[in-house]
PDB file of N, CA and C in Angstrom:
ATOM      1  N   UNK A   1     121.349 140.970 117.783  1.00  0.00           N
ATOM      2  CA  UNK A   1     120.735 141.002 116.468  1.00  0.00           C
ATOM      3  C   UNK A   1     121.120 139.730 115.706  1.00  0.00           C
ATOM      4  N   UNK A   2     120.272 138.910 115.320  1.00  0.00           N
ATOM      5  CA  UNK A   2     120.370 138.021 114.415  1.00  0.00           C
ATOM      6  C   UNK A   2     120.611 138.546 112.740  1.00  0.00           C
ATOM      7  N   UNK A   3     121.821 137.676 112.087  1.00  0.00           N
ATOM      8  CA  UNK A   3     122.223 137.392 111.233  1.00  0.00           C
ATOM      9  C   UNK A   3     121.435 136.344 110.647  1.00  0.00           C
ATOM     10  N   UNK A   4     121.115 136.276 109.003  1.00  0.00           N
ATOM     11  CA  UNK A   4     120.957 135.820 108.385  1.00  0.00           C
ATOM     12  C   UNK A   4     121.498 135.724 106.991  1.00  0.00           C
ATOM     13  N   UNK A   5     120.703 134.300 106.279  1.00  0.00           N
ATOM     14  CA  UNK A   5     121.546 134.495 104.642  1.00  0.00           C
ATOM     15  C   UNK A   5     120.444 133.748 103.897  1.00  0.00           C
ATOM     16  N   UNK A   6     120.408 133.851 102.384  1.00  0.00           N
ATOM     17  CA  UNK A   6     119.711 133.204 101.665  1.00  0.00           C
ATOM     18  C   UNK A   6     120.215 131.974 100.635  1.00  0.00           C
ATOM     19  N   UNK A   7     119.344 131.097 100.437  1.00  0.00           N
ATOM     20  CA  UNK A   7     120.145 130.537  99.400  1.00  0.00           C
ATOM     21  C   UNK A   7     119.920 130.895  97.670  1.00  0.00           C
ATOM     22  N   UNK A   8     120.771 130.169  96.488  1.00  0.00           N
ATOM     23  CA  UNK A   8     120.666 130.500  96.011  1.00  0.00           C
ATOM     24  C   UNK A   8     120.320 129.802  94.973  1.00  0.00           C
ATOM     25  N   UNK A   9     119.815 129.612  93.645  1.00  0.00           N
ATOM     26  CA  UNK A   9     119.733 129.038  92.244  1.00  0.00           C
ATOM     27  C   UNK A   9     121.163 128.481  92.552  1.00  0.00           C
ATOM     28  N   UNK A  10     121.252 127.140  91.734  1.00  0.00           N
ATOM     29  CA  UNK A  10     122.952 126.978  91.364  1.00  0.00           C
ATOM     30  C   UNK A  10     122.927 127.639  89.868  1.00  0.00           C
ATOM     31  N   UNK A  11     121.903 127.094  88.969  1.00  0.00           N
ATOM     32  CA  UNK A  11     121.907 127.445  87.697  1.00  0.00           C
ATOM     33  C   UNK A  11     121.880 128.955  87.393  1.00  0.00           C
ATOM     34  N   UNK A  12     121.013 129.766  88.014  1.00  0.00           N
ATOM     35  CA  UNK A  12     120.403 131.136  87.441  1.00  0.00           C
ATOM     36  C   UNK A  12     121.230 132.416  88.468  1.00  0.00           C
ATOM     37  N   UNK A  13     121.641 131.764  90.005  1.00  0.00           N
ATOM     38  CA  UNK A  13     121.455 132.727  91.101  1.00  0.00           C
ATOM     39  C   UNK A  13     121.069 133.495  92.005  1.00  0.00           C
ATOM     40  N   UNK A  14     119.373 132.843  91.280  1.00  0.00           N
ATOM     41  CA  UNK A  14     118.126 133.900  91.690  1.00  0.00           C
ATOM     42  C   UNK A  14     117.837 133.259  93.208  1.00  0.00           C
ATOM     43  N   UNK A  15     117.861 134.116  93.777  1.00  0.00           N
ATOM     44  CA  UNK A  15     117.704 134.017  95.477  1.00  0.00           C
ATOM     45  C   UNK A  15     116.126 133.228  95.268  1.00  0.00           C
ATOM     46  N   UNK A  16     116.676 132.068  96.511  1.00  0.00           N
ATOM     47  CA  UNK A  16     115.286 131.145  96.523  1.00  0.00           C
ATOM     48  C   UNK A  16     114.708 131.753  98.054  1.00  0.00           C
ATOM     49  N   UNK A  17     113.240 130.818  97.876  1.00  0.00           N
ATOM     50  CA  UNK A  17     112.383 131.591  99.141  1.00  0.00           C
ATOM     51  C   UNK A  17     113.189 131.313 100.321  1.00  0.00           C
ATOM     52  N   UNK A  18     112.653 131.620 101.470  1.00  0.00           N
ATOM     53  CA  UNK A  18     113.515 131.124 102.648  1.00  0.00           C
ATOM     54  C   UNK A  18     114.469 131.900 102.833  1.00  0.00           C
ATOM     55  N   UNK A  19     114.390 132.198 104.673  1.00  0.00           N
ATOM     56  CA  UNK A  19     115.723 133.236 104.797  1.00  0.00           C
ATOM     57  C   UNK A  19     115.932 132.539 106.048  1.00  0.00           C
ATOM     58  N   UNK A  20     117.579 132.234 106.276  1.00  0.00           N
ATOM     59  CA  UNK A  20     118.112 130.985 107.407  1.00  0.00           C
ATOM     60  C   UNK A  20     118.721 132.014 108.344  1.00  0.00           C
ATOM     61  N   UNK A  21     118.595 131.842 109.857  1.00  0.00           N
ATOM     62  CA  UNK A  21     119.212 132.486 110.887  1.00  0.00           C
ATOM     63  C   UNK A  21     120.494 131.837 111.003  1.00  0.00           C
ATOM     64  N   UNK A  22     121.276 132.602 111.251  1.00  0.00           N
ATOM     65  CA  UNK A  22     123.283 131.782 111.462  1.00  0.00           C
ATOM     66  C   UNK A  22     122.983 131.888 113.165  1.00  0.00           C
ATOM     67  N   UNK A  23     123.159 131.112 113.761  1.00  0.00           N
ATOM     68  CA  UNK A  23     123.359 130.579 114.898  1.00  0.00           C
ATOM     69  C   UNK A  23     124.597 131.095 115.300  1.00  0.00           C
ATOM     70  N   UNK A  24     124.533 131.762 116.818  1.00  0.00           N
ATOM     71  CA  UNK A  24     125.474 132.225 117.095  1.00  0.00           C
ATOM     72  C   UNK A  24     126.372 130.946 118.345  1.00  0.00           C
ATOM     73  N   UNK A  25     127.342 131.220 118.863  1.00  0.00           N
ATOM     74  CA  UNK A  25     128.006 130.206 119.572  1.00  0.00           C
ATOM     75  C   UNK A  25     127.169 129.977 120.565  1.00  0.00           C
ATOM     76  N   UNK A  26     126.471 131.010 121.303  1.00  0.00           N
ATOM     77  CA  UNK A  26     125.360 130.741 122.804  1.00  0.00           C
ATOM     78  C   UNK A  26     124.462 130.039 122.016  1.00  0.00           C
ATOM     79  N   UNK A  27     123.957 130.157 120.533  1.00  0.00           N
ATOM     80  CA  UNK A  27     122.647 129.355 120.225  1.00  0.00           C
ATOM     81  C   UNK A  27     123.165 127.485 120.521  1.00  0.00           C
ATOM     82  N   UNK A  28     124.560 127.428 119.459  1.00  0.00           N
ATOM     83  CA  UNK A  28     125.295 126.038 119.378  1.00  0.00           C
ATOM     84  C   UNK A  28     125.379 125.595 120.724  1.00  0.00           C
ATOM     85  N   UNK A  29     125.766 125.918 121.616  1.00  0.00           N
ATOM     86  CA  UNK A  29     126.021 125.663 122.812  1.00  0.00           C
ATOM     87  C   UNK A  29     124.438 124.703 123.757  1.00  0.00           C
ATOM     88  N   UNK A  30     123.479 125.981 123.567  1.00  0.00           N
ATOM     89  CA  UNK A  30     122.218 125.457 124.171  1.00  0.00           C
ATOM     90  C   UNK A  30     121.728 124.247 123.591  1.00  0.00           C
ATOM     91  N   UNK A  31     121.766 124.715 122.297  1.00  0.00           N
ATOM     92  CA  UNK A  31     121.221 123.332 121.040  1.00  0.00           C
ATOM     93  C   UNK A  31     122.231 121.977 121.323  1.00  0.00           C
ATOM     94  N   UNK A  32     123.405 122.200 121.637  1.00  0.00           N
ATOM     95  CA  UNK A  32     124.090 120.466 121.902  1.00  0.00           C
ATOM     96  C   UNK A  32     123.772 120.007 123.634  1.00  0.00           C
ATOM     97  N   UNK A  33     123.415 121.409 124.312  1.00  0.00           N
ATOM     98  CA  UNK A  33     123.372 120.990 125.891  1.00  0.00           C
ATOM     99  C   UNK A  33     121.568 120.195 125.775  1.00  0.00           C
ATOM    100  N   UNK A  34     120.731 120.686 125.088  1.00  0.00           N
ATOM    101  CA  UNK A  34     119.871 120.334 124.724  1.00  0.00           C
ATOM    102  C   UNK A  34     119.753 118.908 123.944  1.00  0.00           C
ATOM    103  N   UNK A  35     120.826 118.483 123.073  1.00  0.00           N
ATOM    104  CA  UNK A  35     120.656 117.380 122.656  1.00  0.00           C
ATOM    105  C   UNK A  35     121.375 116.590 123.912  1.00  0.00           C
ATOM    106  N   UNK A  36     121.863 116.486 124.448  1.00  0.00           N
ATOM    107  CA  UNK A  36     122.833 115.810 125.432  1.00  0.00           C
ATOM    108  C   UNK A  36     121.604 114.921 126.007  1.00  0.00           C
ATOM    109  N   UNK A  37     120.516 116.526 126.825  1.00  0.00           N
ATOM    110  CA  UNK A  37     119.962 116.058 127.410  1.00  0.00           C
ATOM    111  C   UNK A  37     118.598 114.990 127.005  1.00  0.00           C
ATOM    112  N   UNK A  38     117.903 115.336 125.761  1.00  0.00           N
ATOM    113  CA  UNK A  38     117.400 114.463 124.861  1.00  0.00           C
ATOM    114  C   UNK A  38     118.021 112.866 124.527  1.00  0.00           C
ATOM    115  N   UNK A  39     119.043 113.026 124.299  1.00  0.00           N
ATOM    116  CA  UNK A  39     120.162 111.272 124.182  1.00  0.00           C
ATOM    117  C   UNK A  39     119.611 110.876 125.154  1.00  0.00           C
ATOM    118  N   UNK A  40     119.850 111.250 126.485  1.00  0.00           N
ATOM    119  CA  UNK A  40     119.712 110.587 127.938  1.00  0.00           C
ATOM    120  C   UNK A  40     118.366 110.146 127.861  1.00  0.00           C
ATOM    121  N   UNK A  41     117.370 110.927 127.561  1.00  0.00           N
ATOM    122  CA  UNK A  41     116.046 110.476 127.948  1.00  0.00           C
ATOM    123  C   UNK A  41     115.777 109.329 127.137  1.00  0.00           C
ATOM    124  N   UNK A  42     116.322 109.650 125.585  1.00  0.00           N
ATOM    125  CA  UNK A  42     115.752 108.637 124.587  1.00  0.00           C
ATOM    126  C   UNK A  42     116.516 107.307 124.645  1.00  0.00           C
ATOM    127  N   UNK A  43     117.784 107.329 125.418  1.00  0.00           N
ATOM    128  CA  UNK A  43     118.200 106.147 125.211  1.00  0.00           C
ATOM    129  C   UNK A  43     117.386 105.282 126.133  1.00  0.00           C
ATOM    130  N   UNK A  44     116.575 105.716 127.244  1.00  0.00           N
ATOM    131  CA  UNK A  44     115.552 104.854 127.720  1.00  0.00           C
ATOM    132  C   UNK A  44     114.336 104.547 127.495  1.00  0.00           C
ATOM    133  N   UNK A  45     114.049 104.833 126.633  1.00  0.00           N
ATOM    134  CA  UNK A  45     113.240 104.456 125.392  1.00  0.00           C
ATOM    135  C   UNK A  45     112.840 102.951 124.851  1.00  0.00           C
ATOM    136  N   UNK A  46     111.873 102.434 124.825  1.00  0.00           N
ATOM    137  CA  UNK A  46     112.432 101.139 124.564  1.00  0.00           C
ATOM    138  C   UNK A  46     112.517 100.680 122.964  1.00  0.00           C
ATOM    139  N   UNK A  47     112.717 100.034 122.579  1.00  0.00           N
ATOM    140  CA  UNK A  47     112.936  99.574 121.359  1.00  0.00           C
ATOM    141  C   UNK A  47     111.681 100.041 120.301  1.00  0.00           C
ATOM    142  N   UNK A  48     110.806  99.561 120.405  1.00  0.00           N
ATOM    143  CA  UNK A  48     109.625  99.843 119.697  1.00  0.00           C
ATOM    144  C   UNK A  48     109.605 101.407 119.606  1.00  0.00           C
ATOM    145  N   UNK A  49     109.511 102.274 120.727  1.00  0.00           N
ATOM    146  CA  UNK A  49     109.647 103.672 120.377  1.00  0.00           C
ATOM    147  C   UNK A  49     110.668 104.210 119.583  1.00  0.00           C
ATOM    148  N   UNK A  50     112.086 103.262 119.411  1.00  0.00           N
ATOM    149  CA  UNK A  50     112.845 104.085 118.825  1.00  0.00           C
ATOM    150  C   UNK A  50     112.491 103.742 117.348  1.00  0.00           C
ATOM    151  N   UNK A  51     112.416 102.360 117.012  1.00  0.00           N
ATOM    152  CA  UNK A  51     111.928 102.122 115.863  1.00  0.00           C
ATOM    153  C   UNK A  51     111.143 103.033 115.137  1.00  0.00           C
ATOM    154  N   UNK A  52     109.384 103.294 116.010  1.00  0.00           N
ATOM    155  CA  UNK A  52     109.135 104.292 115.271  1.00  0.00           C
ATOM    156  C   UNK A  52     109.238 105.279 115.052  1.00  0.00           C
ATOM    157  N   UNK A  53     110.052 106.042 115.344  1.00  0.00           N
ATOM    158  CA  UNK A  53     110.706 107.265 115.215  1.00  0.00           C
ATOM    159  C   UNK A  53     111.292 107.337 114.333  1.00  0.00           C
ATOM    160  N   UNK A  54     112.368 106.453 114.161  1.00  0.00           N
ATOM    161  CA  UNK A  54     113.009 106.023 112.884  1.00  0.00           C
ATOM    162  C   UNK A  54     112.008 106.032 111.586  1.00  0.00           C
ATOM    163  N   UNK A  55     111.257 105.415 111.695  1.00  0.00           N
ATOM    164  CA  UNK A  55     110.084 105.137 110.422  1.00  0.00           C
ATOM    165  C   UNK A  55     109.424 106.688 110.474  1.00  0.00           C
ATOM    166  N   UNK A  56     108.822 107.187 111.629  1.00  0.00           N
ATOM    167  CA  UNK A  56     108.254 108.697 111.383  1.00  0.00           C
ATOM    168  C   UNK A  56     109.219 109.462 110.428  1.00  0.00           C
ATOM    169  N   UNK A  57     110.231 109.858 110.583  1.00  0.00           N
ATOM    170  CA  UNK A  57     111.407 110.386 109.977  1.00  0.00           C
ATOM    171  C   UNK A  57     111.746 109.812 108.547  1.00  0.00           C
ATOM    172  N   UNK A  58     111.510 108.716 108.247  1.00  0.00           N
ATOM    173  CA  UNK A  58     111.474 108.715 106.984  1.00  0.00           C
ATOM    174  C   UNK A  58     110.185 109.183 106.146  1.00  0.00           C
ATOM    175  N   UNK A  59     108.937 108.554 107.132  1.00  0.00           N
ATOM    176  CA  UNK A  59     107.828 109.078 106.533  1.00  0.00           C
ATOM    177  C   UNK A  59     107.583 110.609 106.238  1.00  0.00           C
ATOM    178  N   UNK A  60     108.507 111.777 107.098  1.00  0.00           N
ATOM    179  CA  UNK A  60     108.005 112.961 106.992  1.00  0.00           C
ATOM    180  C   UNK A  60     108.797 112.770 105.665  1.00  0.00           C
ATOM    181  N   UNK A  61     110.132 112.312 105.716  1.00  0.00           N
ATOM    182  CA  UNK A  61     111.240 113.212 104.911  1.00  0.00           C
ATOM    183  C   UNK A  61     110.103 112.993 103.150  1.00  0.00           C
ATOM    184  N   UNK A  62     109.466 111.639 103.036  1.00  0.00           N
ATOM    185  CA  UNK A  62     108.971 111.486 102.142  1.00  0.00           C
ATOM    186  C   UNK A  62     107.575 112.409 101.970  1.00  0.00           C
ATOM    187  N   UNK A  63     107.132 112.492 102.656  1.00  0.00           N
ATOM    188  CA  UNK A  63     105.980 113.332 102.891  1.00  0.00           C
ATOM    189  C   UNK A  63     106.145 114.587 102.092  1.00  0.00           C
ATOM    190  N   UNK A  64     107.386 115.138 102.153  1.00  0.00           N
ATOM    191  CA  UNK A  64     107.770 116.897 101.424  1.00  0.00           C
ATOM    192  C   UNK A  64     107.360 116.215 100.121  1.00  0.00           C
ATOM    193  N   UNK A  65     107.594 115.167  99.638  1.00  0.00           N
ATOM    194  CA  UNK A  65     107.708 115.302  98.385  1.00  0.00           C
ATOM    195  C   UNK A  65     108.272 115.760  97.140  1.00  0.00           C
ATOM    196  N   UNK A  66     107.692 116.107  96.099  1.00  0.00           N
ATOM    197  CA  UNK A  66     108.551 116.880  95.145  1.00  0.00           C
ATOM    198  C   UNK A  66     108.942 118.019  95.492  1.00  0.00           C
ATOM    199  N   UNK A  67     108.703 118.680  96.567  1.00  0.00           N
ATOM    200  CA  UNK A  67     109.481 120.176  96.614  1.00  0.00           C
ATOM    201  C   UNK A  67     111.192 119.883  97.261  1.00  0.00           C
ATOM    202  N   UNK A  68     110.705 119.190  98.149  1.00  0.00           N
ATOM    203  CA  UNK A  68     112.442 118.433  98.552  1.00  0.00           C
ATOM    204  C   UNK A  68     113.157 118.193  97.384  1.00  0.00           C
ATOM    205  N   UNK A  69     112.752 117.527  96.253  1.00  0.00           N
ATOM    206  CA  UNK A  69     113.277 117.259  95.483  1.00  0.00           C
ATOM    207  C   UNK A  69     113.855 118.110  94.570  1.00  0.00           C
ATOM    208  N   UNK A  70     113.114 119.685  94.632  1.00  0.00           N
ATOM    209  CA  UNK A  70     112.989 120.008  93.256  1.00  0.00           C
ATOM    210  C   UNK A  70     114.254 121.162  94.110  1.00  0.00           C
ATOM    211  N   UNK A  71     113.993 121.229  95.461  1.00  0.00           N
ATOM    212  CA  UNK A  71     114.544 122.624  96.146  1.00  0.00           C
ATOM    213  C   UNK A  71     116.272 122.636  96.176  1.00  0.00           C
ATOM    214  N   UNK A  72     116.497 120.532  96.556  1.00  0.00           N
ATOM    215  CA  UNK A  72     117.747 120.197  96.735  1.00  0.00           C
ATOM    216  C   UNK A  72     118.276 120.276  95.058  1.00  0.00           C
ATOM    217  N   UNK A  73     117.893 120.115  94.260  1.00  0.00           N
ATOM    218  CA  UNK A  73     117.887 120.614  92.949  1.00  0.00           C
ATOM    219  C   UNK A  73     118.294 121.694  92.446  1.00  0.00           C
ATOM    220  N   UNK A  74     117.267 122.899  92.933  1.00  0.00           N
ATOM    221  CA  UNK A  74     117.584 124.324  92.277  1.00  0.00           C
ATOM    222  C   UNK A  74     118.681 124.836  93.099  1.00  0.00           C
ATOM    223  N   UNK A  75     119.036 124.329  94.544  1.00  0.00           N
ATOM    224  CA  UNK A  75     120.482 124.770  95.272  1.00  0.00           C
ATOM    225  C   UNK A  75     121.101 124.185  95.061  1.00  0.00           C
ATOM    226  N   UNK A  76     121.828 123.318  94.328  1.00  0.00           N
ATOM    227  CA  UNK A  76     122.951 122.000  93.871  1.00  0.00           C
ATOM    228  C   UNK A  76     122.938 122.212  92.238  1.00  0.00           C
ATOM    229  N   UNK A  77     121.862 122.552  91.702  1.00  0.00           N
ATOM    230  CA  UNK A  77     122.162 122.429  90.184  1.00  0.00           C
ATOM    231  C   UNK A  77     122.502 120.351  89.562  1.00  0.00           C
ATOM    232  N   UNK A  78     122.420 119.709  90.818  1.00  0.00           N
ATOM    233  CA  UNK A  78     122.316 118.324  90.222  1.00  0.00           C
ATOM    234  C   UNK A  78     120.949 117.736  89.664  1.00  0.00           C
ATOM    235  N   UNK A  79     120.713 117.237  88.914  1.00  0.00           N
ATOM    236  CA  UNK A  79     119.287 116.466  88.602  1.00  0.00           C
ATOM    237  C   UNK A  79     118.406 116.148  89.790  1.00  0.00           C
ATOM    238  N   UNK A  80     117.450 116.392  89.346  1.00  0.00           N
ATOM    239  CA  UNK A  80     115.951 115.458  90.367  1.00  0.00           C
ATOM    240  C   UNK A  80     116.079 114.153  90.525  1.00  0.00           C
ATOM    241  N   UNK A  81     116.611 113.211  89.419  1.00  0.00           N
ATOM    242  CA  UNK A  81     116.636 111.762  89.750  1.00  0.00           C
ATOM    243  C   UNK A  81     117.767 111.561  90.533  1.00  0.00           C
ATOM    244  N   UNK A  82     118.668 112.631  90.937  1.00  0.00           N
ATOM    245  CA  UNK A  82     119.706 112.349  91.661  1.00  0.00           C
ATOM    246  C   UNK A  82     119.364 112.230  93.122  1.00  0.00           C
ATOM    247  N   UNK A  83     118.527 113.152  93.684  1.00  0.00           N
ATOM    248  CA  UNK A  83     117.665 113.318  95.095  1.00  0.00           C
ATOM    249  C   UNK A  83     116.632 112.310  94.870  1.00  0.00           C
ATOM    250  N   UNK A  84     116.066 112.240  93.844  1.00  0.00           N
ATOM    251  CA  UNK A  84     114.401 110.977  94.092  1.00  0.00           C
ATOM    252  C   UNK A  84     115.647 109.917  94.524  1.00  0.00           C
ATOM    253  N   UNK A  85     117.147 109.489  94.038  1.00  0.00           N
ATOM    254  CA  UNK A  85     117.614 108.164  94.647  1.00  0.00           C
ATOM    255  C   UNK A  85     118.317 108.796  95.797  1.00  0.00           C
ATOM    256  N   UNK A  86     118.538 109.380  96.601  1.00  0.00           N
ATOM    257  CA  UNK A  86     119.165 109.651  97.722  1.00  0.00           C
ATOM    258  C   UNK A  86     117.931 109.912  98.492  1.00  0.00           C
ATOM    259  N   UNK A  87     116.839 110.100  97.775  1.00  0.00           N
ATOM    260  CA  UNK A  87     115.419 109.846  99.262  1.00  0.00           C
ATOM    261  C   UNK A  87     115.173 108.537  99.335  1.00  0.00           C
ATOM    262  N   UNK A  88     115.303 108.197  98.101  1.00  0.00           N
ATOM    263  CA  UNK A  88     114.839 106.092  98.382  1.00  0.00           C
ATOM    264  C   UNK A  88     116.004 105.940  99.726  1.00  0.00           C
ATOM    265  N   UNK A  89     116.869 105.933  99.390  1.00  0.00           N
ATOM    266  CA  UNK A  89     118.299 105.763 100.072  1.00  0.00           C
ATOM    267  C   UNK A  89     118.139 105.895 101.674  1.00  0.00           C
ATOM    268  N   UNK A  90     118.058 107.154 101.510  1.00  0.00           N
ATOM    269  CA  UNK A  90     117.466 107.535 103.013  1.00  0.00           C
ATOM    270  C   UNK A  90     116.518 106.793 103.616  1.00  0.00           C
ATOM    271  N   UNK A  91     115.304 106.879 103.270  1.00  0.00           N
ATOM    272  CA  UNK A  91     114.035 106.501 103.785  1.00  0.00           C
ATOM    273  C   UNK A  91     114.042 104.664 104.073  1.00  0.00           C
ATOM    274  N   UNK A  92     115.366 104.748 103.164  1.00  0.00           N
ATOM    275  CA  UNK A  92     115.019 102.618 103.088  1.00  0.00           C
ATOM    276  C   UNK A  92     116.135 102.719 104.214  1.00  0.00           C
ATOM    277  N   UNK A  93     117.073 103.158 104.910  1.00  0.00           N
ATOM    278  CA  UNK A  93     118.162 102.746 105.642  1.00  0.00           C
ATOM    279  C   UNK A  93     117.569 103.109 106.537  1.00  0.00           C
ATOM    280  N   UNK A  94     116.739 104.190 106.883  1.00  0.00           N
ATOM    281  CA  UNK A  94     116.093 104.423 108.054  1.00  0.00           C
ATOM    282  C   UNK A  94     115.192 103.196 108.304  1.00  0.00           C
ATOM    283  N   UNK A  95     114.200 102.733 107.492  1.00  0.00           N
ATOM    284  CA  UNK A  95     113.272 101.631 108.009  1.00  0.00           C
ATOM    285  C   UNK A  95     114.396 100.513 108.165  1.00  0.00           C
ATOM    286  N   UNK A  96     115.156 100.308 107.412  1.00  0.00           N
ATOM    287  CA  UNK A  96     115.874  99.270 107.762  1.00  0.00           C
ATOM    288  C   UNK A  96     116.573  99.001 109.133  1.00  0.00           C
ATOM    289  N   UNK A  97     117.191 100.157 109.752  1.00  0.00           N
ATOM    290  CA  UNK A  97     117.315 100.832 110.742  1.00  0.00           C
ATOM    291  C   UNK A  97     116.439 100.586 112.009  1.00  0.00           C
ATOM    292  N   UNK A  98     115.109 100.704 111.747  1.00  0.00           N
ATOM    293  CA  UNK A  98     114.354 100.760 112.943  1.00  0.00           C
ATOM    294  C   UNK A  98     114.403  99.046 112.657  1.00  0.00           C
ATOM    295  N   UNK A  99     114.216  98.452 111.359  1.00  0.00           N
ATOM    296  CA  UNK A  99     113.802  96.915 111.572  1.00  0.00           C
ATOM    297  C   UNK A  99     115.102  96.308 112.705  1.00  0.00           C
ATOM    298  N   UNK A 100     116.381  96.680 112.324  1.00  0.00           N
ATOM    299  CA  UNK A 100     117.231  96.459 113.689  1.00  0.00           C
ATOM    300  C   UNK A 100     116.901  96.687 114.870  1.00  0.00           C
ATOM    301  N   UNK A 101     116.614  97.777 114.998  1.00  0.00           N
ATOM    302  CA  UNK A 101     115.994  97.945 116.380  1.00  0.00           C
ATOM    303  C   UNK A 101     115.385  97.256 116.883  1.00  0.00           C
ATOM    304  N   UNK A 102     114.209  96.844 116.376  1.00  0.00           N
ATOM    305  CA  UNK A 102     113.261  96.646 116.972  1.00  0.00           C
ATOM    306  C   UNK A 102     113.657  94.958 116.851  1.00  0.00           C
ATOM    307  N   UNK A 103     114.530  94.169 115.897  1.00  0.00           N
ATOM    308  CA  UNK A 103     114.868  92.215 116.157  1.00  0.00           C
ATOM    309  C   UNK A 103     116.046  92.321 117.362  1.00  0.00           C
ATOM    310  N   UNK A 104     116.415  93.284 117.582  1.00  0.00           N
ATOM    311  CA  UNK A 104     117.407  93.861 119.092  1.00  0.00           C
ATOM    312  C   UNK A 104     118.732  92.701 119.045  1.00  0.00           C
ATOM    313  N   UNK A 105     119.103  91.874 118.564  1.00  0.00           N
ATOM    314  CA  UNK A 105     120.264  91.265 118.172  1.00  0.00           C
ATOM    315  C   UNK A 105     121.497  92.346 118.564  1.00  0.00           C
ATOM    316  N   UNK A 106     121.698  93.086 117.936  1.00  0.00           N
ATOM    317  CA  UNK A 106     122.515  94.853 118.825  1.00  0.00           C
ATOM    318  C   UNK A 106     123.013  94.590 119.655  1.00  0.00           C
ATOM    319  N   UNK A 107     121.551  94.658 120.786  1.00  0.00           N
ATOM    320  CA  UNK A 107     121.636  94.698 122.027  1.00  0.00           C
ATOM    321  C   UNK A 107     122.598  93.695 123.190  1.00  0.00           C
ATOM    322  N   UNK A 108     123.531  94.644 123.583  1.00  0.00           N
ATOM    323  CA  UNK A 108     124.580  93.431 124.318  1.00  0.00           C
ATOM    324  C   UNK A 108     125.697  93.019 123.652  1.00  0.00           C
ATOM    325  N   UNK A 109     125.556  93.596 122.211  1.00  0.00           N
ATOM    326  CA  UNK A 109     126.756  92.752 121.734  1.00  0.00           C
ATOM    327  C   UNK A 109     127.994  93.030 122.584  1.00  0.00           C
ATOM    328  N   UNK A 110     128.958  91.912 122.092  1.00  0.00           N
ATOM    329  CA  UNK A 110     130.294  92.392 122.982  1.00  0.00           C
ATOM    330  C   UNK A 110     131.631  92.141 122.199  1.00  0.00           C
ATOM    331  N   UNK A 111     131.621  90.856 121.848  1.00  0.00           N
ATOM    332  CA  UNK A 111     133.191  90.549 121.762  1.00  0.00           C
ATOM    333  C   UNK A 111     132.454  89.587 120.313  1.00  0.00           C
ATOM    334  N   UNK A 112     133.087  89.752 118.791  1.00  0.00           N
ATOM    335  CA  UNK A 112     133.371  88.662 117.513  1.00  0.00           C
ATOM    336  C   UNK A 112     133.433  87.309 118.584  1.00  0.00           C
ATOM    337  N   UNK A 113     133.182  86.328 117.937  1.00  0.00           N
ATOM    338  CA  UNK A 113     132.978  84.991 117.966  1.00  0.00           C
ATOM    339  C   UNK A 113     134.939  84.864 117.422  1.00  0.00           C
ATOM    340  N   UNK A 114     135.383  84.380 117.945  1.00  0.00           N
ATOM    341  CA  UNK A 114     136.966  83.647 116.724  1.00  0.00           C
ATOM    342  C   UNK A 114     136.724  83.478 115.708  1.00  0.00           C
ATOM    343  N   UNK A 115     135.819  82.827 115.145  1.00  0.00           N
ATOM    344  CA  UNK A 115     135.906  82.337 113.688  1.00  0.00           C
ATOM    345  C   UNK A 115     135.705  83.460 113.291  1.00  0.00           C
ATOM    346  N   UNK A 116     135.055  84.962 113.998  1.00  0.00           N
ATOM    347  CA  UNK A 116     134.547  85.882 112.767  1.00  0.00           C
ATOM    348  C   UNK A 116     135.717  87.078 112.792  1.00  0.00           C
ATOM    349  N   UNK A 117     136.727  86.831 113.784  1.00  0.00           N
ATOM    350  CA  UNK A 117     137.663  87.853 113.580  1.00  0.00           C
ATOM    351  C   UNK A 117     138.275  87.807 112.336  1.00  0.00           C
ATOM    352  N   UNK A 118     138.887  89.407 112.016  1.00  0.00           N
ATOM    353  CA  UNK A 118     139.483  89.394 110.932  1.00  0.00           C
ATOM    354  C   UNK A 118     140.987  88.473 110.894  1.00  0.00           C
ATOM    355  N   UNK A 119     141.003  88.042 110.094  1.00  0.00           N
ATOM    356  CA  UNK A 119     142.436  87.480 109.417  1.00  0.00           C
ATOM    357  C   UNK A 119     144.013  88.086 109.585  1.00  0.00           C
ATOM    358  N   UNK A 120     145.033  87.534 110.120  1.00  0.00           N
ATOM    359  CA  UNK A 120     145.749  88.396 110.507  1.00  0.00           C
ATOM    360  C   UNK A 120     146.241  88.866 111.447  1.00  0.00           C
ATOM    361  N   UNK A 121     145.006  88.992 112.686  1.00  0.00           N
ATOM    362  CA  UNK A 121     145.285  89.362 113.951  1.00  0.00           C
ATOM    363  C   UNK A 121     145.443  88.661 114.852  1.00  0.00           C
TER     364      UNK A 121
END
C-alpha cells in the first residue's frame, strides 16, 4: 500500500491540490539503478544532444509559468519575485550550461597550466 502526503499553505495551512506518493526503499533503489543506467547511455551522447536537453529543461521549467511561481510561493510563504529570480537563475545557468557543452573546451581537461595554480602550493 502506498503512502502519501499533501502539501500545505505556508501562510493559511489550507491543504494545496496535489497528493505526493512517499517512495518506499524498493521504489529508491529501482529509481537510482535506473538512473545509473540512463548516465551510461547519455554520457554517449554527443555534445549537441546534451546541450539540448539542457535548453529543453529550462524551456519546460519556464513553460509552467506563473503557477510555478505562485505554487513555490503558497508552500514557502516567500514572495513571487523571489522564485520569478530563482527561475531567471535557473533557466540562464542551464543555457549557459549547454553553451559549455556544446564550445567542448571541458572536454579532456587535465592538469592547471603553472601559472594558473593556486598560490602557495
Amino acid at each position: 500500500m502506498s503512502r502519501t502526503f499533501n502539501t500545505y499553505a505556508a501562510e493559511t495551512g489550507e491543504v494545496l491540490d496535489g497528493e505526493f506518493t512517499i517512495a518506499s526503499a524498493a521504489d529508491a533503489a529501482i529509481t537510482v539503478d535506473k538512473s545509473e543506467a540512463a548516465f551510461s547511455e547519455f554520457s554517449k551522447t554527443p555534445a549537441e544532444t546534451r546541450a539540448n536537453f539542457l535548453e529543453t529543461i529550462a524551456d519546460e521549467i519556464e513553460a509552467l509559468g506563473d503557477k510555478l511561481i505562485q505554487r513555490a510561493s503558497a508552500e514557502s510563504g516567500l514572495p513571487n519575485g523571489r522564485f520569478m529570480g530563482e527561475r531567471g537563475r535557473t533557466t540562464g545557468q542551464l543555457r549557459g550550461f549547454a553553451s559549455v557543452v556544446r564550445e567542448g573546451s571541458w572536454v579532456e581537461a587535465r592538469n592547471l597550466p603553472r601559472a594558473c595554480e593556486p598560490r602557495g602550493h
